[in-house]
C-alpha atoms as a PDB file:
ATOM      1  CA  UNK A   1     -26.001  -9.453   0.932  1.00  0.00           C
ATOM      2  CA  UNK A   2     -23.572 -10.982   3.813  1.00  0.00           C
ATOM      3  CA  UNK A   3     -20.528  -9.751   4.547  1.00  0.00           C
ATOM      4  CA  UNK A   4     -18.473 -12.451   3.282  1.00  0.00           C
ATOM      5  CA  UNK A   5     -20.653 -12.286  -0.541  1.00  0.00           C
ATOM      6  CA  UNK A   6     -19.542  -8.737  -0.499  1.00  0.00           C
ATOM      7  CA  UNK A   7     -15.901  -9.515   0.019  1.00  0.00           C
ATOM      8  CA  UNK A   8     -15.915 -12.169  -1.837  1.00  0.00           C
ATOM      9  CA  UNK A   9     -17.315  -9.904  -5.271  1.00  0.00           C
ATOM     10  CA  UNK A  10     -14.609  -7.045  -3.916  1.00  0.00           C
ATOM     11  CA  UNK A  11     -12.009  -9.957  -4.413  1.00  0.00           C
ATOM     12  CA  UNK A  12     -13.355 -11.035  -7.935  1.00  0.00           C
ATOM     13  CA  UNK A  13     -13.348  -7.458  -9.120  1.00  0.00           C
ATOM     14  CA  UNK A  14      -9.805  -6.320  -8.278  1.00  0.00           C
ATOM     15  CA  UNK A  15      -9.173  -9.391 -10.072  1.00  0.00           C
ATOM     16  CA  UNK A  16     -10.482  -8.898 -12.901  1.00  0.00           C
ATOM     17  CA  UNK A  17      -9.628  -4.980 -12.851  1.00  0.00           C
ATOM     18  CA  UNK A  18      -5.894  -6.638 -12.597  1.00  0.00           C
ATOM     19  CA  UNK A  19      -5.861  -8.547 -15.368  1.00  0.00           C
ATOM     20  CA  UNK A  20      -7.581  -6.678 -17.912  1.00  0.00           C
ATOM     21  CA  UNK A  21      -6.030  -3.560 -17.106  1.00  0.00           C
ATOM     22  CA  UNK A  22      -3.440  -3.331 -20.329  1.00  0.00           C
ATOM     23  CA  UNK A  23      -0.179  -1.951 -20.857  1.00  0.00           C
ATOM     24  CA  UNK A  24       7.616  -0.702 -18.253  1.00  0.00           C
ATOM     25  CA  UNK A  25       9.507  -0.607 -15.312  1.00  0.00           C
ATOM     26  CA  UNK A  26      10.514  -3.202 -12.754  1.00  0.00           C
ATOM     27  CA  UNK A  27       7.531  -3.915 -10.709  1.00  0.00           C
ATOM     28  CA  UNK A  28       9.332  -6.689  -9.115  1.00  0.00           C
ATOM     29  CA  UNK A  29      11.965  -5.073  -7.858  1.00  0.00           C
ATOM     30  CA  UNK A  30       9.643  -3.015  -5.823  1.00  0.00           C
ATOM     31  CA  UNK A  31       7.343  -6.188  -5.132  1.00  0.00           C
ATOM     32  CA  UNK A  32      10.288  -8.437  -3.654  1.00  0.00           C
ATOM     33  CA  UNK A  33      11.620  -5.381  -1.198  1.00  0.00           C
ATOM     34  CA  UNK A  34       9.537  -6.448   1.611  1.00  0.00           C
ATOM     35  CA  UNK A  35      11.392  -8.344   4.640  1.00  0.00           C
ATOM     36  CA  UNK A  36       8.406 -10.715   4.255  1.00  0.00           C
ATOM     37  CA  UNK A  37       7.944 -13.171   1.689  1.00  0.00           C
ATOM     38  CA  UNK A  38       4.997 -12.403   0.527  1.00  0.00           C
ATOM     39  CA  UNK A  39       2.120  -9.669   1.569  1.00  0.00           C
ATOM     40  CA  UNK A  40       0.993 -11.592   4.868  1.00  0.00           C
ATOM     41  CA  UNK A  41      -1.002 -10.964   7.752  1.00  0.00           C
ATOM     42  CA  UNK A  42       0.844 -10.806  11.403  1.00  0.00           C
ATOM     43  CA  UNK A  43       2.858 -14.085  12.894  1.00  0.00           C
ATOM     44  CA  UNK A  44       2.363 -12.993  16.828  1.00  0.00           C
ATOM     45  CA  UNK A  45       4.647 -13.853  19.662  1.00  0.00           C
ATOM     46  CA  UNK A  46       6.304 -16.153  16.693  1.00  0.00           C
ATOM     47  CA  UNK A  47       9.234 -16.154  15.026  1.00  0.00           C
ATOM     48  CA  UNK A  48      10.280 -17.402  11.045  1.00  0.00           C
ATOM     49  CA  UNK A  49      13.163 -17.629   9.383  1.00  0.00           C
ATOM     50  CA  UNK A  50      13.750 -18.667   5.872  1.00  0.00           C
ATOM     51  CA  UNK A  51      16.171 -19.515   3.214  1.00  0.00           C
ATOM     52  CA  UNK A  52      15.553 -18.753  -0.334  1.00  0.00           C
ATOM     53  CA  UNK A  53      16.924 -18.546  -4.090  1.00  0.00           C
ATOM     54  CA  UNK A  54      15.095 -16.896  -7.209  1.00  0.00           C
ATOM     55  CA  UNK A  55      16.408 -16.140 -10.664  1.00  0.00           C
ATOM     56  CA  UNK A  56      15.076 -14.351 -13.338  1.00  0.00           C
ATOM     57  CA  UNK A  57      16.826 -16.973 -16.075  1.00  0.00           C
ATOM     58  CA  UNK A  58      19.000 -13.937 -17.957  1.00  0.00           C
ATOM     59  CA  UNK A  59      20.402 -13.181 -15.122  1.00  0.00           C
ATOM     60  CA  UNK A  60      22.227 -15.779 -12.603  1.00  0.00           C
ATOM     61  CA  UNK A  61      19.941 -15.334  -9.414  1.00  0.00           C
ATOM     62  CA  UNK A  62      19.535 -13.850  -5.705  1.00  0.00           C
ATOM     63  CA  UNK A  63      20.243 -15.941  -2.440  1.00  0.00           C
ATOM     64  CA  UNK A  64      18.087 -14.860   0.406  1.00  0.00           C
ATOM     65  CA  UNK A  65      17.631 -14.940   4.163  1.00  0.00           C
ATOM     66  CA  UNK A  66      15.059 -13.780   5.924  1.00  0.00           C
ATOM     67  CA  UNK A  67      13.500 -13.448   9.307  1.00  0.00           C
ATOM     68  CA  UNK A  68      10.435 -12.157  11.564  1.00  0.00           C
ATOM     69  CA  UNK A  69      10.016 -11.977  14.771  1.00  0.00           C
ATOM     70  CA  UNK A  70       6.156 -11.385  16.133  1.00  0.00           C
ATOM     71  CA  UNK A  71       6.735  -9.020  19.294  1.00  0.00           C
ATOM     72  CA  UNK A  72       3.048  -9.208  20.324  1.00  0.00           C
ATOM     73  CA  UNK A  73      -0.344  -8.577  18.360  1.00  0.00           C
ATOM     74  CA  UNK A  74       0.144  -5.128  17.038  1.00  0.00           C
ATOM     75  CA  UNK A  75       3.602  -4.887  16.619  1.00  0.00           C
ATOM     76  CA  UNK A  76       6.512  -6.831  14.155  1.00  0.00           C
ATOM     77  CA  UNK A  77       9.846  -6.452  12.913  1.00  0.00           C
ATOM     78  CA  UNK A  78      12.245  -8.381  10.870  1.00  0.00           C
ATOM     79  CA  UNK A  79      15.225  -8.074   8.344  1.00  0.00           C
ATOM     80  CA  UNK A  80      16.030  -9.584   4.917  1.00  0.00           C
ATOM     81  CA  UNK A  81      19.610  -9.635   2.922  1.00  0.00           C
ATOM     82  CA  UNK A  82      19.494 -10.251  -0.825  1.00  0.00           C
ATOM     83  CA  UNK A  83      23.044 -11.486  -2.415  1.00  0.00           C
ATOM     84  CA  UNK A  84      21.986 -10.817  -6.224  1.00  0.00           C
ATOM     85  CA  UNK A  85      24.972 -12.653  -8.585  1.00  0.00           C
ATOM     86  CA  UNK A  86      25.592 -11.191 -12.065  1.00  0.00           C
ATOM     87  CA  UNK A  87      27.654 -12.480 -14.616  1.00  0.00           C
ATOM     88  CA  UNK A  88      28.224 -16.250 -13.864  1.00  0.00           C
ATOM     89  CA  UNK A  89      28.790 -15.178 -10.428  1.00  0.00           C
ATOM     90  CA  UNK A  90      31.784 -13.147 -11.089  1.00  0.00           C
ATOM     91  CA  UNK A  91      30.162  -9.875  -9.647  1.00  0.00           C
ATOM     92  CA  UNK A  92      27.833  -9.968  -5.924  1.00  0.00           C
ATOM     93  CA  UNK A  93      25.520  -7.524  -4.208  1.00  0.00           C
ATOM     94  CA  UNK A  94      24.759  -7.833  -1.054  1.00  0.00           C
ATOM     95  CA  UNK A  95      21.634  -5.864   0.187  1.00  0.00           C
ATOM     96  CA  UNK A  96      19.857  -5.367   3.232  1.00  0.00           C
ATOM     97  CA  UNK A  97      16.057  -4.672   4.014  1.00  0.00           C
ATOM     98  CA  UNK A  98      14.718  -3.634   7.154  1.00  0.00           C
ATOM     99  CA  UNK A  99      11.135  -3.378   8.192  1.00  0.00           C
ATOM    100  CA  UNK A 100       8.446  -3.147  10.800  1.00  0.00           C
ATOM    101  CA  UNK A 101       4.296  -3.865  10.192  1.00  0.00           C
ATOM    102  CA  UNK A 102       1.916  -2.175  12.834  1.00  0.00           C
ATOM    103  CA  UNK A 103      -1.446  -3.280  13.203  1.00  0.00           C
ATOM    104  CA  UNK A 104      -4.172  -0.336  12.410  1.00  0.00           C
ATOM    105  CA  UNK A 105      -7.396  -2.995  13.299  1.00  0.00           C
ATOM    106  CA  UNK A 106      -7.931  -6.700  13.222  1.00  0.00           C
ATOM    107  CA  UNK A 107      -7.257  -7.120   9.703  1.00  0.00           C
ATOM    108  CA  UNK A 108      -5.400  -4.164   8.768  1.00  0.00           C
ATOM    109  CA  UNK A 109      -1.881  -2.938   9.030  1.00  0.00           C
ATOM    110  CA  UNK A 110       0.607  -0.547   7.601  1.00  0.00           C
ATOM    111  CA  UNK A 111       4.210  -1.718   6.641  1.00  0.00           C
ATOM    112  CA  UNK A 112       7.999   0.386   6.442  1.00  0.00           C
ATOM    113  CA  UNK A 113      10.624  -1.443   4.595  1.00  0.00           C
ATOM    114  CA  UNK A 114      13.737   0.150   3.995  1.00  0.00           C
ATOM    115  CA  UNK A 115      16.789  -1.073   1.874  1.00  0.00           C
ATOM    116  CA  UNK A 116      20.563   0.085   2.081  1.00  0.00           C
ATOM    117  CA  UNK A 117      23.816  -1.422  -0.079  1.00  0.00           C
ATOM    118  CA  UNK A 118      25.938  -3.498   2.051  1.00  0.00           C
ATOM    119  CA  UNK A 119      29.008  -3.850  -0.775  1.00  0.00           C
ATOM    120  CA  UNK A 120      27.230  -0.878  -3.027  1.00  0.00           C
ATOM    121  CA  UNK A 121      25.638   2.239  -3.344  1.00  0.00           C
ATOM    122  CA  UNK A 122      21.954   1.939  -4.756  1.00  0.00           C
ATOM    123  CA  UNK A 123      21.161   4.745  -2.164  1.00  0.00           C
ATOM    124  CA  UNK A 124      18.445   4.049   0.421  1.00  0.00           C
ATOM    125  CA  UNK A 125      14.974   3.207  -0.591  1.00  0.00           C
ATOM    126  CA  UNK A 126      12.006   3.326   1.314  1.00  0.00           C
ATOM    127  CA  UNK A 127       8.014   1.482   1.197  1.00  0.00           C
ATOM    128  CA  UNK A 128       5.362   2.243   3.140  1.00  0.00           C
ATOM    129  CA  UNK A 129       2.325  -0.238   2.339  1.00  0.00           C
ATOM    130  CA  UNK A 130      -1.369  -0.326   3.595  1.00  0.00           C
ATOM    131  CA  UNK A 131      -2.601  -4.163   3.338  1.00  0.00           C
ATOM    132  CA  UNK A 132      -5.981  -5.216   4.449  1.00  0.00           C
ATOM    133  CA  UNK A 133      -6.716  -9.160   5.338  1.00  0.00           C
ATOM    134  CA  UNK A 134     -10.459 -10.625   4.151  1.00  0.00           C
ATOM    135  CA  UNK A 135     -11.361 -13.860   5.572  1.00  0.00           C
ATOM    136  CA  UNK A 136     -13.966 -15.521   2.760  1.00  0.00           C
ATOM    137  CA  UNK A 137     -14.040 -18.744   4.407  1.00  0.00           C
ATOM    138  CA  UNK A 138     -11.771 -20.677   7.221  1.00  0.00           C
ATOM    139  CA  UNK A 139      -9.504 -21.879   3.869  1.00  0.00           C
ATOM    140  CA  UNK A 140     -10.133 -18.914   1.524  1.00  0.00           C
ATOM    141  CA  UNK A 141      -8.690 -15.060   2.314  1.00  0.00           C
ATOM    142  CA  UNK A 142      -7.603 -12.043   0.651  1.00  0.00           C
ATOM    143  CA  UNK A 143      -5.011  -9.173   1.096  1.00  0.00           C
ATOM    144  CA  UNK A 144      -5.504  -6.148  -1.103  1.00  0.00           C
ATOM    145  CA  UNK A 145      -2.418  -3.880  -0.851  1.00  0.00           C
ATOM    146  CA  UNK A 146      -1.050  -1.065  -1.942  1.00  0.00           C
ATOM    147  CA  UNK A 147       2.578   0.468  -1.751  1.00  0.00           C
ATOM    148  CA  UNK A 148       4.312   3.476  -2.698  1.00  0.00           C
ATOM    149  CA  UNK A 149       8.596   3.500  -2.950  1.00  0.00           C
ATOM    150  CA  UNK A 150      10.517   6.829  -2.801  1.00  0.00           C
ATOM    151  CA  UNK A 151      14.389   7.326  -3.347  1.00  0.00           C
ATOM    152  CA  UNK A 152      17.547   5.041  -4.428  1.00  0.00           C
ATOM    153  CA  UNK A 153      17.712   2.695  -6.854  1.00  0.00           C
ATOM    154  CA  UNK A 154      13.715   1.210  -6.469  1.00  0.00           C
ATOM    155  CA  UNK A 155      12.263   4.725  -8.059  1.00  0.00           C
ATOM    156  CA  UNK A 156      15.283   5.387 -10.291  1.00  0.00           C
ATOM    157  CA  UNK A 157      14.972   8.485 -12.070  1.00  0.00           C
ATOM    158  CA  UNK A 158      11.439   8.807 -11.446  1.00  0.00           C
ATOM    159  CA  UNK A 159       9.958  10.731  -8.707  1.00  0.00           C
ATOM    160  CA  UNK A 160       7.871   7.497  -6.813  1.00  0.00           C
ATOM    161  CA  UNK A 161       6.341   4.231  -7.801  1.00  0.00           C
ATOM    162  CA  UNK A 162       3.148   2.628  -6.804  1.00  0.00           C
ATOM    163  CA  UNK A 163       1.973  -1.291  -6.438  1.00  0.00           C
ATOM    164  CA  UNK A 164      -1.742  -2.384  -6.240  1.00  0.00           C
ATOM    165  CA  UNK A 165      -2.273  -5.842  -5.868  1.00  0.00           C
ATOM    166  CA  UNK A 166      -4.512  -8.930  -4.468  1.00  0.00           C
ATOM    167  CA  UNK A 167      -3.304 -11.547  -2.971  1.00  0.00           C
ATOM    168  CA  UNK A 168      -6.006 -14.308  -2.715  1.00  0.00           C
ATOM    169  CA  UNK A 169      -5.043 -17.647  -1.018  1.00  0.00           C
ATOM    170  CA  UNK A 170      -6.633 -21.192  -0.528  1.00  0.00           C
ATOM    171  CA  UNK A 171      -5.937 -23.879   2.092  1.00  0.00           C
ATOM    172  CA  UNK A 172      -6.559 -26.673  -0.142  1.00  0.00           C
ATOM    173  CA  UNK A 173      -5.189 -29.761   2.521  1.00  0.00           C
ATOM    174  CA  UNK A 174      -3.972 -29.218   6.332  1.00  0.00           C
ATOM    175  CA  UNK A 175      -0.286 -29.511   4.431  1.00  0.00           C
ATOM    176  CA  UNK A 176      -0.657 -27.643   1.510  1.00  0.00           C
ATOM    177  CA  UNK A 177      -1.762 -23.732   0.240  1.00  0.00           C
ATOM    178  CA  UNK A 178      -2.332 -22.501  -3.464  1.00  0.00           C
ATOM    179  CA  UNK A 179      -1.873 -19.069  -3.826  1.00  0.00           C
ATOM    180  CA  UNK A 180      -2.733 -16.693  -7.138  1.00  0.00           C
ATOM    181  CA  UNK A 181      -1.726 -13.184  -6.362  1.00  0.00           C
ATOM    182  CA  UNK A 182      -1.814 -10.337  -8.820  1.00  0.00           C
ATOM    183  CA  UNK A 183      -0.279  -6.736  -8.522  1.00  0.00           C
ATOM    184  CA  UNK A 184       0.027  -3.377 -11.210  1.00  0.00           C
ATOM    185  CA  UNK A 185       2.506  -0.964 -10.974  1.00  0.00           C
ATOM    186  CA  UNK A 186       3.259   2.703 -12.519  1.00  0.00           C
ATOM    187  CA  UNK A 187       4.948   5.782 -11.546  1.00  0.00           C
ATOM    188  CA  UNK A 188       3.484   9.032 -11.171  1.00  0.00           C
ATOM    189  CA  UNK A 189       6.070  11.093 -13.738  1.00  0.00           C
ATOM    190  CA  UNK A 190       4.934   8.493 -16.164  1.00  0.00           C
ATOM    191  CA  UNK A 191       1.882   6.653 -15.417  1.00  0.00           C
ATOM    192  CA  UNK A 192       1.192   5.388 -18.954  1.00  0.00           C
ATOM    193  CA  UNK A 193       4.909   4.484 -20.144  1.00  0.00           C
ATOM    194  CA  UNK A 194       5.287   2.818 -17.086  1.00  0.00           C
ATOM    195  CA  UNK A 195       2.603   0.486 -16.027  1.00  0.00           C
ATOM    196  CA  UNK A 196       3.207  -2.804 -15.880  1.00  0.00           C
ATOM    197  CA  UNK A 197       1.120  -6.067 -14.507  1.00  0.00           C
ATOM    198  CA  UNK A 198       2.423  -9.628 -12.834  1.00  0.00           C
ATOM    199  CA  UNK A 199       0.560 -12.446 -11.809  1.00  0.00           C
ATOM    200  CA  UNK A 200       2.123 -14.444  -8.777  1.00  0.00           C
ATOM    201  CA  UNK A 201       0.988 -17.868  -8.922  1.00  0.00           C
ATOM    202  CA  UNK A 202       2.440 -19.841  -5.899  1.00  0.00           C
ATOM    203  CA  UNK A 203       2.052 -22.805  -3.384  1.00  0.00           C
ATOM    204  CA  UNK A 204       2.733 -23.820   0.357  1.00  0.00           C
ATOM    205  CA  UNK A 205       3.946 -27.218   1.027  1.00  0.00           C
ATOM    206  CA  UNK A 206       4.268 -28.034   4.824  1.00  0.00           C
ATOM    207  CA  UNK A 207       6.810 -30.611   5.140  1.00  0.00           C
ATOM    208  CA  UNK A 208       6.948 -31.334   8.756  1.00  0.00           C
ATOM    209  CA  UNK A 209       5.812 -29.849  11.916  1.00  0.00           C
ATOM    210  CA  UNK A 210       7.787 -26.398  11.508  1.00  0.00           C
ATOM    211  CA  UNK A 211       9.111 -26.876   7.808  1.00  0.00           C
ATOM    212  CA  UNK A 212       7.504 -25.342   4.739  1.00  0.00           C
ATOM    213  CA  UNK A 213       8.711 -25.451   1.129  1.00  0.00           C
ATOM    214  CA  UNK A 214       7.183 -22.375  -0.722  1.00  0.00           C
ATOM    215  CA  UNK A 215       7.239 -21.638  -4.401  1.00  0.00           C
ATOM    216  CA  UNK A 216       6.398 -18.513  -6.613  1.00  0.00           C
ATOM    217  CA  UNK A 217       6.406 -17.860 -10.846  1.00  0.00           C
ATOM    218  CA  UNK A 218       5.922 -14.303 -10.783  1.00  0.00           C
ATOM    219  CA  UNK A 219       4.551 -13.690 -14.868  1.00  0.00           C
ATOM    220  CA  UNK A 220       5.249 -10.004 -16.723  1.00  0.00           C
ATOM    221  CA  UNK A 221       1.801 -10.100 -18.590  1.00  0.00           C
ATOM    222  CA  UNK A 222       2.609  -6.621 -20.591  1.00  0.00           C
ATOM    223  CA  UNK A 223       5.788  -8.761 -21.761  1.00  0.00           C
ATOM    224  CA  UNK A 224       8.418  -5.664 -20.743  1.00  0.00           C
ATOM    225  CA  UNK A 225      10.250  -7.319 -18.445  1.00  0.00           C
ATOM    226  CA  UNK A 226      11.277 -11.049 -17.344  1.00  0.00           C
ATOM    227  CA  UNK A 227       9.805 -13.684 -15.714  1.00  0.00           C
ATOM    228  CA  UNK A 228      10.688 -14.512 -12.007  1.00  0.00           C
ATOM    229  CA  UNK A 229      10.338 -18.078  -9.776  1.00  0.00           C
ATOM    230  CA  UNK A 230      11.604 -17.765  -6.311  1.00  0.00           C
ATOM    231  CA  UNK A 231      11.732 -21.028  -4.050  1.00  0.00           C
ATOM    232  CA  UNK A 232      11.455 -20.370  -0.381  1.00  0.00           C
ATOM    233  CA  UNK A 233      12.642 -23.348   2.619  1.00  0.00           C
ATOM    234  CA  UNK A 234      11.339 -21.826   5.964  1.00  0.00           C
ATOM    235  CA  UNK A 235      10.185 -22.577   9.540  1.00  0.00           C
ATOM    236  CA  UNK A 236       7.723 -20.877  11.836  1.00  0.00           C
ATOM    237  CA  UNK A 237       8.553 -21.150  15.873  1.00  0.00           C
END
């Protein structure tokens, strides 16, 4: 068997594991603390910026900026502030995520994110995530990741939380990407109470040379908590 049939049945079968792995807490959260947008591979000796909004409809929404700057190969940093609105706008908070990603080989790579209240006090969270990056074809790939939060406001009352996920992606035109990502998430003090698993369905739509328009319907399938879509403008320079 080659090595991209192998990869390709690994990819199938976290899948499927995903989605038929049956029930709450708020995977999201922990899934959207990231100074990327989504789990991606390395931008080197680049730079993006992006502007974004995403609401969960009962509540009124979160205005974000983000960049990442690609300081060579092995090595990136980059920053992210979330303004999340509450009550028709009457009350803001204003939050700010740091991170880094260092390459481990080719296709692997270890991330730090850390979040801190800007006009608040959630207390100061931190992620470390492990994501690996399989090439299928020249317009299919994979990244399989896993994270783990500890402290502030991400892990609550409970002692950590965990993400698995894959995050499958394919290059359907030279302008445009489909992606169909899936993650599960629990917490060690309560594994079972707490699981819950999204689906991230999402697209890339390159507009002009350095312009993208990105969108993302992330999908509670155990039904405990809501929905989420997130639209993303951004350039890569």
């Amino acid at each position: 068997m080659g090595k991209n049939s192998f990869s390709l049945i690994l990819t199938i079968t976290g899948a499927l594991f995903l989605f038929l792995s049956s029930p709450a807490w708020a995977l999201i959260k922990l899934h959207d603390i990231r100074y990327t947008l989504y789990p991606d591979p390395f931008i080197p000796d680049r730079a993006f910026i992006s502007a974004s909004f995403q609401t969960k409809w009962q509540a009124d929404g979160s205005f974000i900026g983000s960049t990442q700057f690609g300081i060579n190969d092995r090595f990136e940093v980059g920053g992210k502030i979330f303004t999340e609105t509450e009550r028709r706008f009457e009350k803001n908070t204003v939050l700010l995520n740091l991170g880094t990603k260092i390459a481990l080989f080719e296709d692997d790579f270890v991330q730090i994110d850390g979040i801190v209240g800007i006009n608040s006090n959630p207390g100061t969270s931190l992620i470390f995530s492990y994501g690996k990056l399989i090439r299928h074809t020249s317009k299919i790939q994979n990244i399989f990741e896993a994270r783990i939060a500890f402290f502030g406001d991400v892990v609550n009352n409970e002692w950590t939380k965990i993400e698995l996920g894959a995050h499958p992606s394919l290059q359907i035109t030279d302008a445009g990407i489909l992606r169909l990502g899936a993650a599960m998430g629990t917490t060690i003090k309560h594994p079972i109470k707490s699981f819950n698993l999204y689906i991230f369905p999402g697209f890339q739509l390159k507009l002009f040379s350095h312009l993208s328009l990105m969108g993302e319907y992330a999908i509670n399938i155990t039904g405990n908590n809501p929905n989420r879509i997130a639209l993303h403008l951004t350039s890569l320079f």
